[in-house]
N, C-alpha and C. Protein backbone atom coordinates (compact mmCIF):
# COMPACT_ATOMS: atom_id res chain seq x y z
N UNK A 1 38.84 -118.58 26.18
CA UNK A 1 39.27 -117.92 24.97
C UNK A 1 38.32 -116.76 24.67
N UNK A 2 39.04 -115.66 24.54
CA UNK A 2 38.26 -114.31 24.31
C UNK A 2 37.71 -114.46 22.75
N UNK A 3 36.73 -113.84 22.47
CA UNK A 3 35.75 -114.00 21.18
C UNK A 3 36.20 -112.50 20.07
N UNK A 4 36.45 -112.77 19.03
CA UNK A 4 36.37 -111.34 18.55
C UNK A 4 34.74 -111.30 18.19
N UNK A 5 34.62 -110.15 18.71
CA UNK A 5 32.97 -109.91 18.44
C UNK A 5 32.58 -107.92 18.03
N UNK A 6 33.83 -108.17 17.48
CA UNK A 6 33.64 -106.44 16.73
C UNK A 6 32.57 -106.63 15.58
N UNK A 7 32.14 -107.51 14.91
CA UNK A 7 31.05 -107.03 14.13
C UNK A 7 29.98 -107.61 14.65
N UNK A 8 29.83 -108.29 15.85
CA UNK A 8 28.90 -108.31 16.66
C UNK A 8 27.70 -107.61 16.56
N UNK A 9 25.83 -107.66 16.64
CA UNK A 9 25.46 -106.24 16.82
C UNK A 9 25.82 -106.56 18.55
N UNK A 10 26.09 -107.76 19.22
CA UNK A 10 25.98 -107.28 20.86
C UNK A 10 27.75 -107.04 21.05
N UNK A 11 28.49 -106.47 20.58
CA UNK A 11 29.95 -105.93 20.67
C UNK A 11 30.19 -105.32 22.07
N UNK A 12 31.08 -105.39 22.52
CA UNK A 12 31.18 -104.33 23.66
C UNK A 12 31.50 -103.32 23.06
N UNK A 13 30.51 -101.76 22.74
CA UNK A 13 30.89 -100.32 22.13
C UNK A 13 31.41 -100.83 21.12
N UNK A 14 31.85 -99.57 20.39
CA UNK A 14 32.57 -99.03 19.29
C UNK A 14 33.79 -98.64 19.17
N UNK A 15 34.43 -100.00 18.26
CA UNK A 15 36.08 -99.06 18.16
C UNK A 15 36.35 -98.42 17.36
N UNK A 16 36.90 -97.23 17.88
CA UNK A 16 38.01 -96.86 16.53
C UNK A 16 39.14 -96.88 16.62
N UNK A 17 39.87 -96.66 15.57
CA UNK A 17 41.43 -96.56 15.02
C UNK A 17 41.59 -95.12 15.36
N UNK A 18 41.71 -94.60 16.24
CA UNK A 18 42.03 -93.55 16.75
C UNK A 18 42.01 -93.25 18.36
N UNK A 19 42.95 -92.61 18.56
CA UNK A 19 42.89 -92.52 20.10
C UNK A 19 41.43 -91.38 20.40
N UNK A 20 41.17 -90.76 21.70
CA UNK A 20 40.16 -90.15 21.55
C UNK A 20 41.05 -88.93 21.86
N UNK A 21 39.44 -88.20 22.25
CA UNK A 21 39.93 -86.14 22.03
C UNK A 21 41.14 -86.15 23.57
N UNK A 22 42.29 -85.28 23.46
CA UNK A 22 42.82 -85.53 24.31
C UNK A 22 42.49 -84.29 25.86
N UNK A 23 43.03 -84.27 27.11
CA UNK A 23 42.30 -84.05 27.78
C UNK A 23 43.00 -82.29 27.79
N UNK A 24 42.10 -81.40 28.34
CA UNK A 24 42.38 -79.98 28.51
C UNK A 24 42.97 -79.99 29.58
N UNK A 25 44.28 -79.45 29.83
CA UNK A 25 45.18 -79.84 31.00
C UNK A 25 44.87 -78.45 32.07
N UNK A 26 44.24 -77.78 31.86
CA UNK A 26 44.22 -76.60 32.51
C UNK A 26 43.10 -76.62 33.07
N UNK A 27 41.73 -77.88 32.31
CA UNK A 27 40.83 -77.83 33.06
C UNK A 27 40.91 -79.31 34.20
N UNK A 28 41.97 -79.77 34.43
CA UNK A 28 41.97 -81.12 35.09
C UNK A 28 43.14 -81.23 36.42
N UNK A 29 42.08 -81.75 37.26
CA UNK A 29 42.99 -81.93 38.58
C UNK A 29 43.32 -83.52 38.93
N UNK A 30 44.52 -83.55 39.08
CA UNK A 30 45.07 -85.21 39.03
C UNK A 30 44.84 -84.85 40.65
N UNK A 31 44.18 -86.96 41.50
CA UNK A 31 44.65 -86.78 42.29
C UNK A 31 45.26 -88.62 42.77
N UNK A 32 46.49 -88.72 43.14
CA UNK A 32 47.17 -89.88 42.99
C UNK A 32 46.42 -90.98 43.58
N UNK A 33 46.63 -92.25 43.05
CA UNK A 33 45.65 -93.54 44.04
C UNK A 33 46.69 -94.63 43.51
N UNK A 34 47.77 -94.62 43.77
CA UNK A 34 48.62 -95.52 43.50
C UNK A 34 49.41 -95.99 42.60
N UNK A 35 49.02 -96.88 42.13
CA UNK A 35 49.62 -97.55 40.42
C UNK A 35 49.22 -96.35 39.65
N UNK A 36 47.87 -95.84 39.72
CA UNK A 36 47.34 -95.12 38.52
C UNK A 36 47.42 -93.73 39.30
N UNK A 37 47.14 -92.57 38.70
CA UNK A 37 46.19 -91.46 38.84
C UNK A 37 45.09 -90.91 38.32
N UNK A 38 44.20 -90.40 39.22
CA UNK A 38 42.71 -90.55 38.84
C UNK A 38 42.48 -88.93 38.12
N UNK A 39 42.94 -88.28 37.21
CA UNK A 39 42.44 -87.01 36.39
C UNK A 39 41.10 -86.81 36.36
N UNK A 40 40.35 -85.41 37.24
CA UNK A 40 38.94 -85.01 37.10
C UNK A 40 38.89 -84.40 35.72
N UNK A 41 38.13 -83.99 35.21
CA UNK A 41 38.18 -82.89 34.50
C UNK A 41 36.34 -82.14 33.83
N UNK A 42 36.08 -80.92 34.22
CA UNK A 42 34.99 -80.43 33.63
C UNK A 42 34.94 -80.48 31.74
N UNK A 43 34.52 -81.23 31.11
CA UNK A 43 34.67 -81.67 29.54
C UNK A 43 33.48 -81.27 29.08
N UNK A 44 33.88 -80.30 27.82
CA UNK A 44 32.76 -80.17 26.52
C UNK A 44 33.42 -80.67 25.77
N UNK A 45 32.21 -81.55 24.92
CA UNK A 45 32.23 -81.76 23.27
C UNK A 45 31.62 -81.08 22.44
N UNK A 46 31.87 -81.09 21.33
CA UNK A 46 30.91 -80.31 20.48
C UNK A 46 31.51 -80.74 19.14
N UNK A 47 31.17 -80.26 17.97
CA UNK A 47 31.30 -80.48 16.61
C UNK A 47 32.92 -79.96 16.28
N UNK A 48 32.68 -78.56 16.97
CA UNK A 48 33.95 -77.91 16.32
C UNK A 48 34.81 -78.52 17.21
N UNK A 49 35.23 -78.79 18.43
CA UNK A 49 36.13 -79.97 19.10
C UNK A 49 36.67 -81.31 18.21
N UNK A 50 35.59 -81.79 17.91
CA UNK A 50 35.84 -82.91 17.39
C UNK A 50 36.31 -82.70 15.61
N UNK A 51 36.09 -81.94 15.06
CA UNK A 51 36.65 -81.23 13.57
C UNK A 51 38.15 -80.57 14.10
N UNK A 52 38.43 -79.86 15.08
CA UNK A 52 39.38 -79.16 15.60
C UNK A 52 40.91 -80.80 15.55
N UNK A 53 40.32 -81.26 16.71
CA UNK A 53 40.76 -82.75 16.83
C UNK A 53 41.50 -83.27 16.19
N UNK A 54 40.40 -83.61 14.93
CA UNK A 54 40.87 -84.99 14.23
C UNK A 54 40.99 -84.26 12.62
N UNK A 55 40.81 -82.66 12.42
CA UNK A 55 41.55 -81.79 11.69
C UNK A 55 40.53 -82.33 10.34
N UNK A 56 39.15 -82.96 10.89
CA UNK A 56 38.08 -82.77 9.57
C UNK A 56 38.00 -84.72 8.82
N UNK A 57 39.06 -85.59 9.46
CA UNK A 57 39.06 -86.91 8.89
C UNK A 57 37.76 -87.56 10.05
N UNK A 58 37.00 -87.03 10.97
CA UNK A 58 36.12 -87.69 11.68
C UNK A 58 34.74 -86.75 10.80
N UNK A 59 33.77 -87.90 10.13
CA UNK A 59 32.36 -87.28 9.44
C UNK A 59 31.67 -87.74 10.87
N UNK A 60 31.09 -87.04 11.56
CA UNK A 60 30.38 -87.03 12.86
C UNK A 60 28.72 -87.09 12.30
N UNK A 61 28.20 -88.72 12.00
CA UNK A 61 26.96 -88.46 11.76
C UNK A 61 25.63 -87.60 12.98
N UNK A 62 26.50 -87.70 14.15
CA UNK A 62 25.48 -86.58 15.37
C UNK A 62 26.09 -85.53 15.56
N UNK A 63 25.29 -84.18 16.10
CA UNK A 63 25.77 -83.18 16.50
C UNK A 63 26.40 -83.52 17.88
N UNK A 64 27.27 -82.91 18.21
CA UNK A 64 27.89 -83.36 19.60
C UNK A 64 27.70 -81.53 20.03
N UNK A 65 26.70 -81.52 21.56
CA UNK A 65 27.06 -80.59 22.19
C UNK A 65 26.51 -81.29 23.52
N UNK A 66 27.85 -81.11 24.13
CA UNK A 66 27.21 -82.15 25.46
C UNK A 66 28.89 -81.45 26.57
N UNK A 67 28.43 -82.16 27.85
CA UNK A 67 29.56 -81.38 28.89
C UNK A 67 29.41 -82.13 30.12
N UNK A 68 30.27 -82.12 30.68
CA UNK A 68 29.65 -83.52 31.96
C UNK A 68 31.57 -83.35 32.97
N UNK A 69 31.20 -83.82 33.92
CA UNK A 69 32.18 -84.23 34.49
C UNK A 69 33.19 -85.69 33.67
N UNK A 70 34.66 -85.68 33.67
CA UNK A 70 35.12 -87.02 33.28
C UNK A 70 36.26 -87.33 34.04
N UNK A 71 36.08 -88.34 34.28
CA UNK A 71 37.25 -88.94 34.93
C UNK A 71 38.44 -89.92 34.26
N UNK A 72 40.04 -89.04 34.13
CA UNK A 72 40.74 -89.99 33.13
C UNK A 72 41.29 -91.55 34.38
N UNK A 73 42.11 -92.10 34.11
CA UNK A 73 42.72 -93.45 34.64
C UNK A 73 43.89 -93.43 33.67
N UNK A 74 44.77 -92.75 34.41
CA UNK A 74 45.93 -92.44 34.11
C UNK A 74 47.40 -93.24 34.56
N UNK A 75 48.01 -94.08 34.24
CA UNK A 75 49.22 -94.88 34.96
C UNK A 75 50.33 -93.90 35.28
N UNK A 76 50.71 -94.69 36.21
CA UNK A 76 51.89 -93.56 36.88
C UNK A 76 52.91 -93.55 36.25
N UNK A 77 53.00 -94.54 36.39
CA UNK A 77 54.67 -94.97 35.57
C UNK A 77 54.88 -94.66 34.19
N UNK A 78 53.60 -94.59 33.28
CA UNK A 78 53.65 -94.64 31.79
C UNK A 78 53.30 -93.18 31.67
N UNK A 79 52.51 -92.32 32.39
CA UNK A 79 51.95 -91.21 32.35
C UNK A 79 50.53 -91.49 30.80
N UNK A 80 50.44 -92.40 30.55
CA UNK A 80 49.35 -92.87 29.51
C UNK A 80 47.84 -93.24 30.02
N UNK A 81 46.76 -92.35 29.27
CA UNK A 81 45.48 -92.72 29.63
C UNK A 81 45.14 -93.70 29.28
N UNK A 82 44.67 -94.98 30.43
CA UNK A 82 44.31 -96.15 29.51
C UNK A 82 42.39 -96.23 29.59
N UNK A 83 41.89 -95.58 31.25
CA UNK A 83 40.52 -95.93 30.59
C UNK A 83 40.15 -93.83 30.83
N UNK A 84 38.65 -94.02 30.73
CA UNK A 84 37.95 -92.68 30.54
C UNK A 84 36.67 -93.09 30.94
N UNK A 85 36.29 -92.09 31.79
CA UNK A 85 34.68 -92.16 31.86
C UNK A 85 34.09 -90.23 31.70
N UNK A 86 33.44 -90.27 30.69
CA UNK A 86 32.72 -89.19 30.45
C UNK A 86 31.42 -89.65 30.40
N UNK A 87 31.12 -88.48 31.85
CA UNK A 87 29.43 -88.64 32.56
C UNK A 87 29.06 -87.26 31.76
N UNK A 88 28.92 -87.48 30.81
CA UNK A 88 27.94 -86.41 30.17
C UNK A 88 26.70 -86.08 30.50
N UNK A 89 25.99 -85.17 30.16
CA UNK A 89 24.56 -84.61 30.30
C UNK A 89 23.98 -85.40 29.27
N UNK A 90 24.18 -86.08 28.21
CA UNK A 90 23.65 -86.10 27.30
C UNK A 90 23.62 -87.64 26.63
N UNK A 91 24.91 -87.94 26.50
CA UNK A 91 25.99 -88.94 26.33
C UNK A 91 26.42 -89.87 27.08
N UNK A 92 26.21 -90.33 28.21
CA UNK A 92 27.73 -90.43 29.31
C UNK A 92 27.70 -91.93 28.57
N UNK A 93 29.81 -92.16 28.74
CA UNK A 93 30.21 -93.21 28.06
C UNK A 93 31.27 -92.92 28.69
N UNK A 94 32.21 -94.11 28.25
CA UNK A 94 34.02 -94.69 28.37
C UNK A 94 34.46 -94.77 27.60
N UNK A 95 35.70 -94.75 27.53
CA UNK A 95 36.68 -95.39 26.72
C UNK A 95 37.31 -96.45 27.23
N UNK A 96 37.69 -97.37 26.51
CA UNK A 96 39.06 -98.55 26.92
C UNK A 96 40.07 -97.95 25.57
N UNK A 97 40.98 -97.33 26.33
CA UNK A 97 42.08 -96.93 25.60
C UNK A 97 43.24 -97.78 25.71
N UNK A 98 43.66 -98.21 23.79
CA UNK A 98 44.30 -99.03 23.65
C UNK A 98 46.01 -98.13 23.45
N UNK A 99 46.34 -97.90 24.02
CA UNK A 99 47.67 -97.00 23.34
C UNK A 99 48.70 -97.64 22.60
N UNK A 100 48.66 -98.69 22.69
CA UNK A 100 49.57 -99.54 21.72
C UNK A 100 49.43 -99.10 19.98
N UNK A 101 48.33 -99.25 19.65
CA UNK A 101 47.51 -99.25 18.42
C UNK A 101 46.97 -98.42 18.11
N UNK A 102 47.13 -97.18 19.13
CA UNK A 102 46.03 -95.94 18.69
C UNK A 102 44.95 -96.37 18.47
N UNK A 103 43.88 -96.73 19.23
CA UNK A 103 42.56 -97.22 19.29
C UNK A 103 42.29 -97.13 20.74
N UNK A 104 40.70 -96.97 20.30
CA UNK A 104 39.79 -96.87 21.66
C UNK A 104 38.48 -97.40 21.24
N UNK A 105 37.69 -97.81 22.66
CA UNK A 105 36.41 -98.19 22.15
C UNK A 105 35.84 -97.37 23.23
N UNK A 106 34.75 -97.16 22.84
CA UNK A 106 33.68 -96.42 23.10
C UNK A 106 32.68 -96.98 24.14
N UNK A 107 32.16 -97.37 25.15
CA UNK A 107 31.04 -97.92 25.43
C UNK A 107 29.92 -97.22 26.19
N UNK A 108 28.64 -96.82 25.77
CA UNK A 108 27.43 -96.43 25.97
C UNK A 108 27.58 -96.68 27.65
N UNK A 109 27.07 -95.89 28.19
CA UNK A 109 26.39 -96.26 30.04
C UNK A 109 25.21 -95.58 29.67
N UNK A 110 24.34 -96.60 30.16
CA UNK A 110 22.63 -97.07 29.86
C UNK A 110 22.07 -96.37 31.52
N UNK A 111 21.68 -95.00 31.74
CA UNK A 111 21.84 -94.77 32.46
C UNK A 111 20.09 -95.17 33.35
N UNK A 112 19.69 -95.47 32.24
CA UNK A 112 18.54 -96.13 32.66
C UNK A 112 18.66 -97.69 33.57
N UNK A 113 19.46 -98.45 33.10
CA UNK A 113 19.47 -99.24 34.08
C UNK A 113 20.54 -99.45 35.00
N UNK A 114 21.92 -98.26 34.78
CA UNK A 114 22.68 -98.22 35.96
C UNK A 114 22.32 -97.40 37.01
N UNK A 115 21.84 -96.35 36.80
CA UNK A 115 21.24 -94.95 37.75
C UNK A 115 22.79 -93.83 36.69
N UNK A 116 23.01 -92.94 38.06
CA UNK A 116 23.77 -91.79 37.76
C UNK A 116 24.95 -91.95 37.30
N UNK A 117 25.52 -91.64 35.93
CA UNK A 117 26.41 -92.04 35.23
C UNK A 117 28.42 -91.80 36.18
N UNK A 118 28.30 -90.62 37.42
CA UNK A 118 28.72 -90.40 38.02
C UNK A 118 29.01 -91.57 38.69
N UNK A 119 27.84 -92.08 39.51
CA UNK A 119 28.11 -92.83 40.65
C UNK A 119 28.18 -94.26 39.61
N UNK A 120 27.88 -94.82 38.77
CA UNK A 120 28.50 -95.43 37.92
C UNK A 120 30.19 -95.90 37.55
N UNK A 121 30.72 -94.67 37.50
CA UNK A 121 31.98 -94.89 37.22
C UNK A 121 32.99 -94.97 38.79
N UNK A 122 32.10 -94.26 39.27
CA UNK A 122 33.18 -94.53 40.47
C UNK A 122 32.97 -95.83 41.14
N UNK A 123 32.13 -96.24 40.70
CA UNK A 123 31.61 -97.87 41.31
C UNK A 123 33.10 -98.56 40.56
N UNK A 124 33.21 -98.34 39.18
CA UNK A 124 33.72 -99.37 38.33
C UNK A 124 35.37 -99.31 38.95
N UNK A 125 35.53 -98.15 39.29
CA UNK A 125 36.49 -97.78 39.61
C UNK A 125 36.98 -98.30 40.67
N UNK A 126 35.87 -97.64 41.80
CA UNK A 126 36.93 -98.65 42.80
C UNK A 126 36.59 -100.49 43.37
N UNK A 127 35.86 -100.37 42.59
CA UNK A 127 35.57 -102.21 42.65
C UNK A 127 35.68 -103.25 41.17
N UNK A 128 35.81 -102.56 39.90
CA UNK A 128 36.03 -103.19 39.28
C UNK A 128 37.55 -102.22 38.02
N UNK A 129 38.25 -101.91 39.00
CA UNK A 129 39.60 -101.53 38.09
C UNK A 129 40.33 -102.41 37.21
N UNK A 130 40.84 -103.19 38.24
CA UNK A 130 41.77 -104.06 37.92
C UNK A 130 41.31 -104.89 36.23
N UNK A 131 39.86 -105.38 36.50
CA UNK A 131 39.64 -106.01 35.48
C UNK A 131 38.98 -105.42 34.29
N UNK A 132 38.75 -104.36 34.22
CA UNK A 132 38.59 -103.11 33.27
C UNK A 132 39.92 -102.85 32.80
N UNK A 133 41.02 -102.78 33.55
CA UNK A 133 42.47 -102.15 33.18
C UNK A 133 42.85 -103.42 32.31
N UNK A 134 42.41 -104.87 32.62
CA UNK A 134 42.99 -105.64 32.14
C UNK A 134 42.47 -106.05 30.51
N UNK A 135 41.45 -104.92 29.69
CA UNK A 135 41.33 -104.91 28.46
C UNK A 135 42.11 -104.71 27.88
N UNK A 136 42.79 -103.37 28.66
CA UNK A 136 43.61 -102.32 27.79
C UNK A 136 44.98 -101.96 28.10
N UNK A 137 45.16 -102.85 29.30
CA UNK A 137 46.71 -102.55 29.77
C UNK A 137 46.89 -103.35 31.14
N UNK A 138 47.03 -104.80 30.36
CA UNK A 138 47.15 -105.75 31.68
C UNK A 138 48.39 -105.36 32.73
N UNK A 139 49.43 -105.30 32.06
CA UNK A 139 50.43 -105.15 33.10
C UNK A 139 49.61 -104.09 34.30
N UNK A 140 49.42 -102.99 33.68
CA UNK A 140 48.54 -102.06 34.75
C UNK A 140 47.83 -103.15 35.83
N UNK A 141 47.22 -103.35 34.89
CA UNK A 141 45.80 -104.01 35.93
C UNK A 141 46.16 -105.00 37.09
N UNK A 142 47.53 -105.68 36.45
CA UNK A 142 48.28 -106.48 37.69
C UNK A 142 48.55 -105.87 39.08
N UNK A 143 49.11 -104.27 38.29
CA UNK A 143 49.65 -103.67 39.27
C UNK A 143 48.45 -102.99 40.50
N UNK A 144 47.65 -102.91 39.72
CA UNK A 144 46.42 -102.20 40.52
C UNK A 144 45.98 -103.03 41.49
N UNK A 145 45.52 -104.47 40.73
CA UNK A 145 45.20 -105.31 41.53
C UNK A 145 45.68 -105.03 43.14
N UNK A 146 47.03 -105.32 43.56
CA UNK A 146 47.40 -105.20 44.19
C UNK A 146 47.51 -104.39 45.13
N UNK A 147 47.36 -102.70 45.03
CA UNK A 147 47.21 -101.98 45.23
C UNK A 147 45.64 -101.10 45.34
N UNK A 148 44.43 -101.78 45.19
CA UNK A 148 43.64 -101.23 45.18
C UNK A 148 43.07 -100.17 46.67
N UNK A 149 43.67 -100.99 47.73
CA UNK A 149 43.18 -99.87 48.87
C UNK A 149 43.89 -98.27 48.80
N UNK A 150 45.03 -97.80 47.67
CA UNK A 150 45.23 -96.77 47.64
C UNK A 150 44.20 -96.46 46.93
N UNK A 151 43.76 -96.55 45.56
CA UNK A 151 42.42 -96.03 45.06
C UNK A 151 41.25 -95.94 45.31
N UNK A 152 41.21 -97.06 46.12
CA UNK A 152 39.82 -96.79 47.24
C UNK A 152 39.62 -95.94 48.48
N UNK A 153 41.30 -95.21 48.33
CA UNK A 153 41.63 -94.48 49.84
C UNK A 153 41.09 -92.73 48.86
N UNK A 154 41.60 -92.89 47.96
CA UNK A 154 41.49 -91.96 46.78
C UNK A 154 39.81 -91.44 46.50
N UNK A 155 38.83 -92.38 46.84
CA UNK A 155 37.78 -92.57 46.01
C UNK A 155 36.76 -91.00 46.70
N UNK A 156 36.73 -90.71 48.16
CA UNK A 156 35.63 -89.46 48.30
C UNK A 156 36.51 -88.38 48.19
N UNK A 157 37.75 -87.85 47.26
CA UNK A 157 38.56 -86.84 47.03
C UNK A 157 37.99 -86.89 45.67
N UNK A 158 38.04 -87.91 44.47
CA UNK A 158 37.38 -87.98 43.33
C UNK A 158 36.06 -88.19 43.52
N UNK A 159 34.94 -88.67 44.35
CA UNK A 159 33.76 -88.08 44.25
C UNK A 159 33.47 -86.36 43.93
N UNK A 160 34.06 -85.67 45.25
CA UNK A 160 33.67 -84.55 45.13
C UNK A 160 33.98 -83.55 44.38
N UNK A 161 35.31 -84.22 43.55
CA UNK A 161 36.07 -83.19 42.61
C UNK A 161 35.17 -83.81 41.08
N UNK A 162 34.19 -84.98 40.81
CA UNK A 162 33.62 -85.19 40.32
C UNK A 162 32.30 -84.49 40.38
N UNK A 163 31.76 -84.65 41.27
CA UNK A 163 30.64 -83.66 41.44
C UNK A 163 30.58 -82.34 40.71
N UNK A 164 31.41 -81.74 41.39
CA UNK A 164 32.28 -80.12 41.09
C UNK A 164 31.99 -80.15 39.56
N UNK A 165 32.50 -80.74 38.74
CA UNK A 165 33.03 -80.65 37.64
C UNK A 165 31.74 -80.70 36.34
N UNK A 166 30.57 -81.43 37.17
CA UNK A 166 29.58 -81.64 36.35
C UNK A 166 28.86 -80.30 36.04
N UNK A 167 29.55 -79.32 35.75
CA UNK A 167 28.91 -77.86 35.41
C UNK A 167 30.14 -77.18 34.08
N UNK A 168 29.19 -76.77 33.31
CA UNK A 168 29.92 -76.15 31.71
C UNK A 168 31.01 -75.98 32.54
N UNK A 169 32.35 -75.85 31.52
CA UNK A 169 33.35 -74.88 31.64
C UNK A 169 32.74 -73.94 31.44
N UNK A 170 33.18 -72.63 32.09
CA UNK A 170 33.37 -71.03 32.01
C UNK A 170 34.30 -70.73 30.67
């Protein structure tokens, strides 16, 4: 039996009642791995992003100026982002995106005791999908399950388009 442990202080991250910032389609290259598709994308945050966003209802107690490579986890079938990893310079974190509910949670990568927030996510990715997907969108995660040697066939096309990406937008 799963625990609610949102007021937890040991919670997994931070939810909110809101989906997160959505992705810049002009700066992102999908590339397919089966059930899902894996979206690169070069990402800034900043203050005015996040005021732009959420149109001034988000009070941002930190300044946000940060930029990093991110990788969405995108379903095929639904065309819906269910997880996120933004390897920030500054920041780097996830989302478990709930799309049902318009909610997401947030979770910190401690880059101190994982190493490179990069090679981090692609770890989670191609060895622990399925059960990451299965926070936020079990049916997915069934499907992945099954299918994981396409995303693992996927995985040094999203390294290097990850790499790439870890530099400002222009």
């Amino acid at each position: 039996m799963a625990l609610d442990r949102q007021n937890s202080p040991y919670r997994r991250g931070n939810r909110f009642d809101q989906m997160p910032i959505p992705m810049v389609q002009e700066h992102c290259i999908p590339v397919d791995a089966g059930a899902v598709q894996l979206v690169i994308e070069s990402r800034q945050l900043t203050n005015a992003i996040v005021a732009d966003t959420y149109h001034g209802s988000v009070d941002a107690p930190v300044v946000f100026d940060d930029h990093g490579a991110t990788l969405h986890v995108v379903g095929t079938a639904d065309g819906l982002e269910h997880l996120r990893f933004d390897c920030f310079e500054q920041e780097p974190h996830y989302h478990y995106i709930e799309n049902a509910v318009s909610a997401n949670t947030v979770v910190r990568i401690d880059e101190l005791a994982v190493g490179d927030p990069i090679e981090f996510s692609l770890a989670c990715v191609e060895h622990h999908l399925p059960d990451m997907l299965g926070k936020c969108a079990p049916a997915l995660a069934d499907e992945v399950k099954g299918r994981m040697p396409e995303v693992q066939g996927a995985m040094a096309q999203v390294r290097d388009l990850m790499l790439r990406a870890q530099q400002p937008v222009a």
